[in-house]
Protein backbone atom coordinates (compact mmCIF):
# COMPACT_ATOMS: atom_id res chain seq x y z
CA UNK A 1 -1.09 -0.35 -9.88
CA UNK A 2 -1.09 0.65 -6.55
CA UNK A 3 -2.55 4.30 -5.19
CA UNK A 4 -2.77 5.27 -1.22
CA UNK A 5 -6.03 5.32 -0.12
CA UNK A 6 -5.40 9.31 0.69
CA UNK A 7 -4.34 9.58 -3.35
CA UNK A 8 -7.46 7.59 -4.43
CA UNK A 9 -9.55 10.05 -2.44
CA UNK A 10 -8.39 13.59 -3.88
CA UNK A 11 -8.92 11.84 -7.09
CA UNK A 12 -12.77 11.60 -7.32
CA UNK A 13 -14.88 14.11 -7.69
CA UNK A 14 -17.18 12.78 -4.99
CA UNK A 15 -17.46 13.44 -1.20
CA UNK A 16 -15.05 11.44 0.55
CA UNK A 17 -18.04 9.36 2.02
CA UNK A 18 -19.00 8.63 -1.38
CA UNK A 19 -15.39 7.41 -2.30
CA UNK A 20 -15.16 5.37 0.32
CA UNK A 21 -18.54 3.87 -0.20
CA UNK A 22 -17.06 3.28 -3.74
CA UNK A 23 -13.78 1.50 -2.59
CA UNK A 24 -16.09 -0.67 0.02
CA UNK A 25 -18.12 -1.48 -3.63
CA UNK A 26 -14.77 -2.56 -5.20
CA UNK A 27 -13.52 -4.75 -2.50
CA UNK A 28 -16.51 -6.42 -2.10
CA UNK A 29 -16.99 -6.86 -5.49
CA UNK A 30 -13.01 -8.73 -5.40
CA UNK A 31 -11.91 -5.53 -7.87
CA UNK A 32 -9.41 -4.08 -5.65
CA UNK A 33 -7.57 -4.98 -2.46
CA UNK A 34 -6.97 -2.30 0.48
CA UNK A 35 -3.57 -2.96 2.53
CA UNK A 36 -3.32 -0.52 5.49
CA UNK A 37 -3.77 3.17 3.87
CA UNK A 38 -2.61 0.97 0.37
CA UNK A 39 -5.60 0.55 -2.43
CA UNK A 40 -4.13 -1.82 -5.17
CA UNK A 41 -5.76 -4.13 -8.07
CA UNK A 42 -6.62 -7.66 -6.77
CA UNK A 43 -3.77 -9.46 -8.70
CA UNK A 44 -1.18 -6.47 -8.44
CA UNK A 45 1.95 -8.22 -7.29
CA UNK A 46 5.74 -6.48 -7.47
CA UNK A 47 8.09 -7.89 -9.48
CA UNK A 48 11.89 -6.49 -8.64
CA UNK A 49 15.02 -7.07 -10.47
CA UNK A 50 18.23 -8.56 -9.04
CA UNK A 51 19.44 -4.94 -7.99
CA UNK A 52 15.66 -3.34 -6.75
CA UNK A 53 15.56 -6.86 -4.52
CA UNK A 54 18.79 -6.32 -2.96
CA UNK A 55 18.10 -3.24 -2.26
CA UNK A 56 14.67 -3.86 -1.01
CA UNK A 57 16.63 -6.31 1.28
CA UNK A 58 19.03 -3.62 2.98
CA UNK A 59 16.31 -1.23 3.35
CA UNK A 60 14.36 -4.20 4.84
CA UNK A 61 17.42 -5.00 7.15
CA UNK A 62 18.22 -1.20 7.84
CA UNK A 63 15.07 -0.65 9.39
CA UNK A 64 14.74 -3.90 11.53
CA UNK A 65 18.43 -2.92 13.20
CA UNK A 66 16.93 0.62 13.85
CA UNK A 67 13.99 -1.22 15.75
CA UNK A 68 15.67 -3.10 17.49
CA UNK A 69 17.99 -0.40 18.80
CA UNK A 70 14.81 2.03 19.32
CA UNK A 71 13.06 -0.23 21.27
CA UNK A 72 16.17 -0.65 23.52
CA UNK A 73 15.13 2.01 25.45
């Protein structure tokens, strides 16, 4: 499963110092993984089908053209 970090925080019932001190526990402890603002188990992985891949792929694609064009400037 996979939570943002912002998700994981509203969830406890603890400051969000505490929380944080918590995920800090996990990671080191190889529990969980944090990528960017992302907090997922260690061996989380996503699996797509054919059809969530492809479209994975033109989002993927969509958003490198818009770069491109947005840095253009």
């Amino acid at each position: 499963m996979v939570f943002l970090k912002i998700e994981v925080l509203s969830k406890f019932k603890l400051s969000q110092k505490e929380t944080l001190e918590l995920l800090d526990l996990f990671i080191a402890n190889n529990e969980i993984r944090l990528e960017g603002n992302l907090v997922a188990e260690k061996d989380f992985v996503a699996n797509y089908d054919k059809k969530q891949l492809a479209e994975k792929e033109r989002i993927e694609k969509a958003f490198i053209r818009r770069r491109i064009h947005t840095t253009d400037y």
